[in-house]
Protein backbone atom coordinates (compact mmCIF):
# COMPACT_ATOMS: atom_id res chain seq x y z
CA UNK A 1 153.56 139.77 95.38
CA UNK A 2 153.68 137.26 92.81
CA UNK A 3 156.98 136.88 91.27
CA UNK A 4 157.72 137.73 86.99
CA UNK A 5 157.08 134.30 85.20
CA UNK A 6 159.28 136.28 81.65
CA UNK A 7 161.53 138.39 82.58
CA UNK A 8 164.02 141.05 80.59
CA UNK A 9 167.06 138.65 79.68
CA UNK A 10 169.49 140.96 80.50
CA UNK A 11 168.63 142.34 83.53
CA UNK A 12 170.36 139.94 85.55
CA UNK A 13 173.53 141.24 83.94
CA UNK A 14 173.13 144.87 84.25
CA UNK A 15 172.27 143.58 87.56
CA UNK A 16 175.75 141.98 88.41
CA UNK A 17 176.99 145.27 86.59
CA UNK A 18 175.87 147.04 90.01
CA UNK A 19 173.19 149.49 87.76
CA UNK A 20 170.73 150.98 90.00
CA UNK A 21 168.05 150.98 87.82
CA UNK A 22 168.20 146.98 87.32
CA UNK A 23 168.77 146.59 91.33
CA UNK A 24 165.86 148.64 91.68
CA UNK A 25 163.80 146.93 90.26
CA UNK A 26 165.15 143.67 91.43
CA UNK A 27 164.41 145.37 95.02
CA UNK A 28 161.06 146.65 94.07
CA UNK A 29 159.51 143.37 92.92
CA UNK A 30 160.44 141.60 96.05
CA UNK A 31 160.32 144.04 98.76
CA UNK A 32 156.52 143.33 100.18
CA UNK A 33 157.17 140.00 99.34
CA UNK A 34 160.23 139.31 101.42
CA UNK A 35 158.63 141.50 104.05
CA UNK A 36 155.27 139.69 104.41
CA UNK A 37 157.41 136.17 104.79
CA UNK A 38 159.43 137.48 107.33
CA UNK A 39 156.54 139.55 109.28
CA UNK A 40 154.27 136.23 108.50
CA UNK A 41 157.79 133.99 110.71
CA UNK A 42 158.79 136.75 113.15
CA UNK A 43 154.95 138.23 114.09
CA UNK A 44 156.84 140.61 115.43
CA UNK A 45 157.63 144.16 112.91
CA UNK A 46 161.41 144.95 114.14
CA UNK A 47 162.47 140.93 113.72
CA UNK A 48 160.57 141.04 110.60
CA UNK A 49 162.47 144.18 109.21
CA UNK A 50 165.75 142.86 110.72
CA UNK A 51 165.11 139.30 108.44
CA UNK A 52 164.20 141.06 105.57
CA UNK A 53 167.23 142.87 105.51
CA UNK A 54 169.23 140.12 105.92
CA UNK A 55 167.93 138.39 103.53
CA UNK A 56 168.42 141.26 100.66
CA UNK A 57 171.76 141.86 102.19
CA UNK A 58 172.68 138.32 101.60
CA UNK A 59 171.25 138.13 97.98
CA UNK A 60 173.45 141.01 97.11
CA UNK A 61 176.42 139.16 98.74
CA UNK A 62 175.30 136.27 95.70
CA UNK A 63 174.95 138.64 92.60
CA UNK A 64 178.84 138.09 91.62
CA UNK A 65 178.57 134.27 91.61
CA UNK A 66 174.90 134.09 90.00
CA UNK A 67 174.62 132.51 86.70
CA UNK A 68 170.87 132.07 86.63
CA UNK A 69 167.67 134.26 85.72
CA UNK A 70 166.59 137.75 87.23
CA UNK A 71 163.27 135.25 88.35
CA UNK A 72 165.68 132.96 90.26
CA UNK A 73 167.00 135.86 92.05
CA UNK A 74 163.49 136.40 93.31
CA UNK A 75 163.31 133.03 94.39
CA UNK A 76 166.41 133.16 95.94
CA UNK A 77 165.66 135.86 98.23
CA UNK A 78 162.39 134.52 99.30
CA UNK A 79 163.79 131.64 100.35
CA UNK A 80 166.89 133.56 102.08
CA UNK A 81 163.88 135.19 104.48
CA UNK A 82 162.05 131.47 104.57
CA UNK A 83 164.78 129.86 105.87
CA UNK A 84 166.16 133.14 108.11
CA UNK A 85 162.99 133.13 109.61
CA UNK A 86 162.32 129.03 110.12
CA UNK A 87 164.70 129.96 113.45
CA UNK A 88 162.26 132.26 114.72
CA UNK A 89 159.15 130.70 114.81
CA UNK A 90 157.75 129.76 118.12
CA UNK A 91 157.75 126.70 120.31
CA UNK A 92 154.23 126.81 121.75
CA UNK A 93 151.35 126.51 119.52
CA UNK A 94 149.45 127.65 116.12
CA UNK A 95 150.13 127.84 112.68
CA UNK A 96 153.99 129.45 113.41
CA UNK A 97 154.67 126.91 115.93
CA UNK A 98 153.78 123.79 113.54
CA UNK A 99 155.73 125.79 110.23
CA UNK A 100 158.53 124.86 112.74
CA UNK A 101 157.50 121.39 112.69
CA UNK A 102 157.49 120.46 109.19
CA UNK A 103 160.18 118.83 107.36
CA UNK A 104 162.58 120.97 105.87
CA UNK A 105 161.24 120.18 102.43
CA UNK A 106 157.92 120.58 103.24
CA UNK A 107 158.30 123.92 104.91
CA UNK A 108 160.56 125.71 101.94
CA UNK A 109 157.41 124.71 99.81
CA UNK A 110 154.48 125.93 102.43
CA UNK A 111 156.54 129.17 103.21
CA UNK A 112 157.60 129.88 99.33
CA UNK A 113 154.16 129.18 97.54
CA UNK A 114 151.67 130.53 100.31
CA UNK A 115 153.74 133.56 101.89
CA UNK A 116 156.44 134.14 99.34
CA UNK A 117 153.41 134.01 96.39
CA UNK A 118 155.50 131.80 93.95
CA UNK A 119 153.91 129.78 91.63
CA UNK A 120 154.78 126.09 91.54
CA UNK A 121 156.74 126.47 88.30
CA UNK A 122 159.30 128.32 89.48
CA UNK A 123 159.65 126.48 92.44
CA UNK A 124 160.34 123.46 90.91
CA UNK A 125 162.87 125.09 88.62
CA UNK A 126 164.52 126.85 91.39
CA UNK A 127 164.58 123.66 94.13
CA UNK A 128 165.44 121.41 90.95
CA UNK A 129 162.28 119.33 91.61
CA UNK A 130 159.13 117.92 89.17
CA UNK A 131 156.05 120.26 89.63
CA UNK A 132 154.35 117.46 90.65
CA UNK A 133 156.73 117.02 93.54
CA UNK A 134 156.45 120.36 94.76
CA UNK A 135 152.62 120.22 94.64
CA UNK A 136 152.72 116.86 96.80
CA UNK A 137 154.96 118.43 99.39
CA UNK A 138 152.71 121.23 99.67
CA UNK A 139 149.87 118.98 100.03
CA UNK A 140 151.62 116.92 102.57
CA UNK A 141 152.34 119.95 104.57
CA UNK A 142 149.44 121.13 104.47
CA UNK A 143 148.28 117.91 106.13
CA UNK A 144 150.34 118.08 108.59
CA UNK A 145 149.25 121.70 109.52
CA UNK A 146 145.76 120.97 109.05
CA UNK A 147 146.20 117.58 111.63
CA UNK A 148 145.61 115.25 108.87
CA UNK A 149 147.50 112.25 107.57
CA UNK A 150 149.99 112.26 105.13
CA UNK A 151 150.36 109.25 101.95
CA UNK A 152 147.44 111.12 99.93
CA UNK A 153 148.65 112.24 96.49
CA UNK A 154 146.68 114.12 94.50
CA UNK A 155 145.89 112.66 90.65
CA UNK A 156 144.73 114.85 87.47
CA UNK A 157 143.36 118.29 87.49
CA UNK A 158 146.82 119.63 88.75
CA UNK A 159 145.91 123.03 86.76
CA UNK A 160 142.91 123.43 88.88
CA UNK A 161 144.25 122.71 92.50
CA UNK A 162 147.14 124.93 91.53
CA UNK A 163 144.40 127.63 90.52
CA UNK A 164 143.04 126.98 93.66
CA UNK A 165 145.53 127.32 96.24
CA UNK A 166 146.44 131.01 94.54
CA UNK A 167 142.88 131.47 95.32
CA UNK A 168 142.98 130.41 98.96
CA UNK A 169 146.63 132.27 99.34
CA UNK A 170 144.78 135.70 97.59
CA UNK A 171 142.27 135.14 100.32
CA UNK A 172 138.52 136.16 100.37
CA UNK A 173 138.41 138.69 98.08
CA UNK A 174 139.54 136.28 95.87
CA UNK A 175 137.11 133.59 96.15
CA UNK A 176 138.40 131.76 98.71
CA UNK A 177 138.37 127.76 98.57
CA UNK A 178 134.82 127.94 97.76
CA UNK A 179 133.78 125.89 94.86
CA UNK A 180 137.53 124.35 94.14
CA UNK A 181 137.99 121.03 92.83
CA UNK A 182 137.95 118.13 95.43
CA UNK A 183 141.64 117.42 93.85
CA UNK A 184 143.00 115.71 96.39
CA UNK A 185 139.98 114.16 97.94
CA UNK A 186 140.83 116.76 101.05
CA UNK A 187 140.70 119.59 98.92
CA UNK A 188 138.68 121.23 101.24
CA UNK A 189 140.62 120.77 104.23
CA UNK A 190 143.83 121.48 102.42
CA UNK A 191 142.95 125.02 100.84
CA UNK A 192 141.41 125.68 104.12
CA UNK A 193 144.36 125.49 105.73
CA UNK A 194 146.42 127.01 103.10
CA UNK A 195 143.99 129.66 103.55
CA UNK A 196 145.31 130.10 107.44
CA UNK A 197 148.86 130.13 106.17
CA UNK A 198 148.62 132.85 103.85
CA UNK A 199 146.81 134.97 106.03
CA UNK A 200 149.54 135.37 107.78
CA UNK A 201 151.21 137.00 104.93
CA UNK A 202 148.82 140.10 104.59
CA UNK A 203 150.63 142.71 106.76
CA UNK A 204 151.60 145.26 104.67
CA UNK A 205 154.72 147.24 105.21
CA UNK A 206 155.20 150.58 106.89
CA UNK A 207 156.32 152.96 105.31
CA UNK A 208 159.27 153.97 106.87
CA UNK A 209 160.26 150.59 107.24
CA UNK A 210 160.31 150.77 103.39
CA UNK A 211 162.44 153.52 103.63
CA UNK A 212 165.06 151.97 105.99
CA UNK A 213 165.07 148.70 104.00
CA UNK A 214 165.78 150.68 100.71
CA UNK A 215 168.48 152.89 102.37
CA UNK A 216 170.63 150.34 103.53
CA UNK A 217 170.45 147.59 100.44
CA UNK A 218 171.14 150.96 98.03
CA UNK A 219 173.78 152.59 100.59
CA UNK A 220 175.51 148.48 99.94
CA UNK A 221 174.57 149.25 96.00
CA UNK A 222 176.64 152.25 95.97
CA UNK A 223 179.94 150.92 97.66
CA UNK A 224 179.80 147.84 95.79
CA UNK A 225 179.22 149.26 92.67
CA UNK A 226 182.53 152.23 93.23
CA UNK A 227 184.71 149.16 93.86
CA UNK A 228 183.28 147.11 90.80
CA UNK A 229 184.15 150.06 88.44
CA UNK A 230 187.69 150.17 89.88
CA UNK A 231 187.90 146.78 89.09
CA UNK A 232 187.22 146.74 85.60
CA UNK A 233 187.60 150.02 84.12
CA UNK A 234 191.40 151.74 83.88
CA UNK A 235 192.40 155.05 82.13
CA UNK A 236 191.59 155.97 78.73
CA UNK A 237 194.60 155.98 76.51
CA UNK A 238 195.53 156.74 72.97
CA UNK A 239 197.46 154.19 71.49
CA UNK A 240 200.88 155.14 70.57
CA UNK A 241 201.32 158.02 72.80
CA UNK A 242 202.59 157.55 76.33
CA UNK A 243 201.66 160.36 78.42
CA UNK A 244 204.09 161.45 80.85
CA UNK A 245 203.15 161.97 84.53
CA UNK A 246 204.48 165.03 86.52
CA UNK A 247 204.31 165.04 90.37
CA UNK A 248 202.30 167.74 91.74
CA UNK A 249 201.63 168.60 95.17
CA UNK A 250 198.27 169.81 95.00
CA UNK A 251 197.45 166.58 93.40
CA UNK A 252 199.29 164.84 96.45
CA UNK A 253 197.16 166.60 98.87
CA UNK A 254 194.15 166.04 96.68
CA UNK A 255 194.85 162.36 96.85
CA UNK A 256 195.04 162.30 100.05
CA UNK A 257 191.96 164.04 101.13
CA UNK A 258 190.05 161.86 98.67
CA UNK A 259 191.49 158.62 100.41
CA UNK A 260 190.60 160.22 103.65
CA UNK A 261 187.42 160.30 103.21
CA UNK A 262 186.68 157.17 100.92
CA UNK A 263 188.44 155.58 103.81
CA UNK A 264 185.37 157.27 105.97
CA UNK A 265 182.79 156.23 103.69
CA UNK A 266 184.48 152.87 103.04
CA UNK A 267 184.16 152.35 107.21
CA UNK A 268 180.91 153.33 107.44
CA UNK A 269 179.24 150.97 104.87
CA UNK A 270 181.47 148.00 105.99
CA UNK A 271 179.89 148.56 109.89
CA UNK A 272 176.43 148.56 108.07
CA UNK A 273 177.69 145.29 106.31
CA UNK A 274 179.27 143.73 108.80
CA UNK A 275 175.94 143.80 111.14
CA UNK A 276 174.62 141.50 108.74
CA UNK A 277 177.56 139.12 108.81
CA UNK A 278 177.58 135.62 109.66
CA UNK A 279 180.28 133.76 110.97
CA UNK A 280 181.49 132.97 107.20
CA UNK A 281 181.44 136.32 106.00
CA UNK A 282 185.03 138.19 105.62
CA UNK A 283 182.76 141.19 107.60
CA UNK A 284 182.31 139.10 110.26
CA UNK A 285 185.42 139.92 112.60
CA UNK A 286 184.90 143.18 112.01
CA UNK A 287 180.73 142.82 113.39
CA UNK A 288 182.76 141.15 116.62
CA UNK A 289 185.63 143.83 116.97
CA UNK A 290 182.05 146.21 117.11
CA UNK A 291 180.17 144.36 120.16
CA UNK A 292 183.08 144.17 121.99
CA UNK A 293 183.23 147.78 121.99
CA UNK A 294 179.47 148.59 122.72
CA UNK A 295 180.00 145.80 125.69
CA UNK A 296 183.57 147.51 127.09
CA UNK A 297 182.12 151.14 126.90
CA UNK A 298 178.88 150.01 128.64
CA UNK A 299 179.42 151.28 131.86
CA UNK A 300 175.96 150.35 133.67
CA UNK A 301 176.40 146.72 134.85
CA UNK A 302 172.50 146.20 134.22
CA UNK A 303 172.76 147.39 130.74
CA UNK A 304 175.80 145.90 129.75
CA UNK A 305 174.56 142.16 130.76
CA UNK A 306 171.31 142.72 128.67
CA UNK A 307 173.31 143.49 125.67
CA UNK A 308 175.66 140.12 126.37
CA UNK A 309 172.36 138.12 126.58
CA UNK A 310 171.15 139.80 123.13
CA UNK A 311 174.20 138.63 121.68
CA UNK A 312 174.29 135.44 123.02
CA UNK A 313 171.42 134.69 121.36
CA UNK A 314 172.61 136.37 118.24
CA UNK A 315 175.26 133.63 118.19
CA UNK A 316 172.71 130.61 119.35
CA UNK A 317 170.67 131.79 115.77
CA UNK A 318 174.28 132.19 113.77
CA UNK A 319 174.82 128.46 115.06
CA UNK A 320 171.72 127.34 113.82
CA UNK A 321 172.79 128.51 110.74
CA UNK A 322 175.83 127.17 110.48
CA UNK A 323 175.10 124.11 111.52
CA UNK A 324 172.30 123.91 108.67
CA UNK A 325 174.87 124.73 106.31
CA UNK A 326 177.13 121.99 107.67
CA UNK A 327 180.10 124.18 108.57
CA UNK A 328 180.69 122.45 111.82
CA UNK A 329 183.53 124.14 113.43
CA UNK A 330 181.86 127.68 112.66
CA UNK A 331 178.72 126.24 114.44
CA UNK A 332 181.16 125.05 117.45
CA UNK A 333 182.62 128.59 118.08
CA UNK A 334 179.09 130.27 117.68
CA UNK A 335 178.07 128.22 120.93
CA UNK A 336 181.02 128.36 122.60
CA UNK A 337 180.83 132.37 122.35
CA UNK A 338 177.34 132.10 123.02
CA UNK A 339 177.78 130.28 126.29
CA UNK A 340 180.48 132.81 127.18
CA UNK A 341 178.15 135.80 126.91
CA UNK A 342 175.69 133.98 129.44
CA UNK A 343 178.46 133.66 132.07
CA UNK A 344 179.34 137.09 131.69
CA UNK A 345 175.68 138.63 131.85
CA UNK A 346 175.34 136.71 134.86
CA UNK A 347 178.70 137.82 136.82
CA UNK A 348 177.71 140.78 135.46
CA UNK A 349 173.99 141.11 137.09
CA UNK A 350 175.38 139.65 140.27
CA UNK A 351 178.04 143.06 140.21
CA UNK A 352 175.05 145.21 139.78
CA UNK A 353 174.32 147.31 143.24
CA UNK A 354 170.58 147.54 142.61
CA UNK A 355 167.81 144.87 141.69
CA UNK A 356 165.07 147.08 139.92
CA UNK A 357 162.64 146.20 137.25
CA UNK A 358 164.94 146.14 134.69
CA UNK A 359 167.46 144.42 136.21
CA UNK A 360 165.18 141.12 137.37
CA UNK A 361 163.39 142.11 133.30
CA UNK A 362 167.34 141.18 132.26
CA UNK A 363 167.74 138.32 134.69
CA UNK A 364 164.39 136.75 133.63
CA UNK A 365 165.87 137.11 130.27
CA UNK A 366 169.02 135.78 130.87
CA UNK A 367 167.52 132.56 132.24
CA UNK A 368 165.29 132.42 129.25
CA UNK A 369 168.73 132.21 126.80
CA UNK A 370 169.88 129.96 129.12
CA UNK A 371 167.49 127.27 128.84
CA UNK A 372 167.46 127.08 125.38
CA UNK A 373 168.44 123.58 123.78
CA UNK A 374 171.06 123.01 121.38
CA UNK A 375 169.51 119.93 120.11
CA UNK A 376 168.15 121.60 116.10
CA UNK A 377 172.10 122.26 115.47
CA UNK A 378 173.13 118.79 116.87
CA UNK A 379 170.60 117.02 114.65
CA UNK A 380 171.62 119.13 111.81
CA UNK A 381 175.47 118.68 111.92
CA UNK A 382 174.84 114.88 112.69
CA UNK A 383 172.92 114.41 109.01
CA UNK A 384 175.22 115.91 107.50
CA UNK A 385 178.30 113.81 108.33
CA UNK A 386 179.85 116.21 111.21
CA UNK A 387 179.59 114.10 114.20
CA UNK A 388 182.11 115.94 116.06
CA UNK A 389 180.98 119.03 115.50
CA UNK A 390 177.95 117.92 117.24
CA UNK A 391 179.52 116.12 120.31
CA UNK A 392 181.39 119.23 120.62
CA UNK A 393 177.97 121.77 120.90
CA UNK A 394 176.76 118.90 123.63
CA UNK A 395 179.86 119.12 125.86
CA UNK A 396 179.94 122.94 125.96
CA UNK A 397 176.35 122.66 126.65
CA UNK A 398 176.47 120.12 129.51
CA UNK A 399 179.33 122.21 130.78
CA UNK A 400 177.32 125.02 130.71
CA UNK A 401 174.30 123.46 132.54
CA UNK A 402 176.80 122.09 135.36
CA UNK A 403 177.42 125.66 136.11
CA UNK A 404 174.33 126.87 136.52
CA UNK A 405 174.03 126.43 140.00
CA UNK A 406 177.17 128.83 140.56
CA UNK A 407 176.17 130.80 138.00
CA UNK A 408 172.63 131.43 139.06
CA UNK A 409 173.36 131.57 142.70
CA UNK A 410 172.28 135.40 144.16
CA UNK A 411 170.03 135.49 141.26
CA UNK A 412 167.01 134.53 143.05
CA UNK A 413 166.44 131.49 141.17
CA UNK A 414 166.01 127.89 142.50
CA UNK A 415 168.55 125.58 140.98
CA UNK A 416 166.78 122.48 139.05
CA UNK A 417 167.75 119.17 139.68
CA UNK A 418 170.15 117.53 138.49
CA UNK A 419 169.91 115.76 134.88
CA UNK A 420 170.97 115.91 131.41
CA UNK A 421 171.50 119.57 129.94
CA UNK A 422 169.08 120.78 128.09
CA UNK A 423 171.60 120.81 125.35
CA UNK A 424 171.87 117.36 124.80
CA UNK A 425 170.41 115.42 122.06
CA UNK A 426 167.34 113.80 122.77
CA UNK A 427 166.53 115.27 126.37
CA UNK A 428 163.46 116.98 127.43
CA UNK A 429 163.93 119.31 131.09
CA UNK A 430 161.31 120.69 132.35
CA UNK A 431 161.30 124.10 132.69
CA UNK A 432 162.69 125.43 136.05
CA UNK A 433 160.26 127.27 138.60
CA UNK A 434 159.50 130.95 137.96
CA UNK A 435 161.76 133.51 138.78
CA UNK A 436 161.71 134.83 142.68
CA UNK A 437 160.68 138.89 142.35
């Protein structure tokens, strides 16, 4: 999985040039790569296939505007998955739960060197750091995941602990941390630990996953590339001779039918696009225009409020993005929707005639979305200078809460008491009592 270190200088071109034989084997390179970070986030094989999509989808969306190396492009889309998946990881406990913990800086590292299997060069070249930066901050993180303390700094022998920590990452067949250098004096605990991380990395990919994955990023090659060619190739002309253009009807209808159906095919990739689409993506209106179809056709009250609380938290993770990113007001209308699809899940499970297993399976589910803090995008939009942004997410979150008791009433669910929404910065609820069957 380890990424090219030299790499054919004009790949990245023919790349940007929409060739299928560079994509391919951009795509081939990083495919069990990107799939073992995101499988090694999610645990879970349909999230992990869902992120690694995303991610490739969202590289291709940055091959016009990329000036760098084919290697950074590797990078790049490691890190797309890294940070895709850094919403995913659990709450509880274990090594997922305390990836989730880790500084921002420390975590890219962790995720990129142990489960993306990038070597500390590129890294540095990629984040725009000193090697000896990124091999503190893995250090450091590994510290942290290991329960140790941080202000340790390693000193000489950098070669070797680099040489080791591809051995712990490789795993035992590898050698293991056995007989490394005790560079830092916690060598052992640290490539140990790395050890755990990496191991976490070592599901391979189903097949027909593979398949899926390849369809849909080459279905995106193929549309992208059609309009690329329109855009910089015209007619072939000989100079000095204008060529005179007669109307023709069979031509007309010719036209036509050929507009017909690139209009088809033109549809059909931007729906596979725009499922992909976050809320600054020109697709995106047209990924909304598509779930509020799938919600009005849904005639089964039951089934239509699981899909609103599927999308509501569809739009809690696009808000955590956005409010990484900084883009406030995107962040703002991502909750705001988000809170709107919980009120009408639960009108809509109230409306539903009979309470079976899969309607109190939906309602349990419902209440899970529901009590979901808001706090990761407030902290987020607050460091980076969008204060408002931020009070806005709290409001429409305490609002929210204030409901709940209408809202959950006839639901079979006691009300908590009152207090600060779980929304709101710097609170800590206690979960509510379990469900009534």
């Amino acid at each position: 999985m380890t990424a090219p270190e030299h790499l054919e200088p004009s790949l990245m071109v023919r790349a940007q040039r929409y060739e299928k034989d560079a994509l391919e084997e951009l795509f081939n390179r990083n495919l069990e790569a990107v799939y073992a970070i995101a499988h090694a986030l999610c645990g879970d094989a349909n999230a992990a296939e869902a992120l690694a999509g995303q991610a490739f989808m969202k590289a291709l969306d940055g091959l016009p505007s990329n000036r760098s190396e084919a290697a950074r492009f590797d990078t790049g889309v490691r890190r797309l998955a890294a940070t895709g998946g850094l919403r995913r990881l659990p709450m509880a406990s274990g090594v997922r739960a305390g990836l989730g913990r880790l500084p921002r800086a420390q975590y890219e590292v962790v995720a990129l060197r142990l489960l993306g299997g990038l070597s500390t060069e590129l890294l540095a070249s990629h984040l725009g750091r000193r090697p000896a930066a990124v091999r503190a901050q893995l250090a450091d993180g590994l510290r942290e995941l290991g329960g140790g303390r941080n202000g340790h700094r390693q000193v000489g022998a950098e070669a070797d602990f680099d040489l080791a920590v591809d051995r712990a990452r490789d795993g035992p067949e590898a050698g293991g941390p056995a007989g490394s250098p005790a560079v830092p004096a916690d060598a052992d605990v640290l490539l140990t630990t790395a050890g755990t991380v990496a191991a976490l990395a070592r599901a391979p990919i189903p097949p027909a996953t593979a398949t899926r994955l390849r369809t849909m990023f080459f279905a995106a090659v193929g549309e992208r590339r059609a309009l690329w060619v329109h855009r910089n190739h015209g007619v072939a002309t000989v100079p000095g001779v204008n060529v005179r253009k007669r109307p023709s009807q069979t031509g007309a209808y010719s036209a036509l039918a050929f507009a017909g159906m690139l209009a088809l095919g033109i549809g059909v990739v931007l729906a596979v696009l725009s499922s992909f689409a976050d809320p600054d993506s020109v697709f995106y209106p047209i990924k909304g225009l598509g779930e509020s179809v799938l919600i009005k056709v849904n005639r089964d009250p039951v089934a239509r409020a699981d899909l609103e609380i599927k999308l509501a938290g569809a739009r809690s993770r696009e808000a955590e993005d956005m409010a990484a990113a900084g883009k406030g007001q995107l962040a703002e209308d991502a909750i705001a929707r988000h809170f709107d699809l919980l009120r009408s899940g639960a009108t809509d499970l109230k409306r539903a005639p009979l309470r079976t297993a899969k309607w109190k399976a939906a309602r349990d589910r419902l209440f899970d979305e529901a009590g979901k803090p808001q706090t990761q995008e407030q902290r987020d939009l607050k460091a980076a200078g969008q204060a408002g942004a931020a009070d806005g997410i709290k409001v429409l979150a305490e609002n929210y809460q204030n409901q709940r008791k209408s809202l959950d009433a006839g639901l079979g669910r006691a009300v908590p008491a009152a207090g600060p929404a779980p929304g709101s910065e710097g609170t800590n609820i206690a979960p509510s009592p379990a469900p009534s069957p």
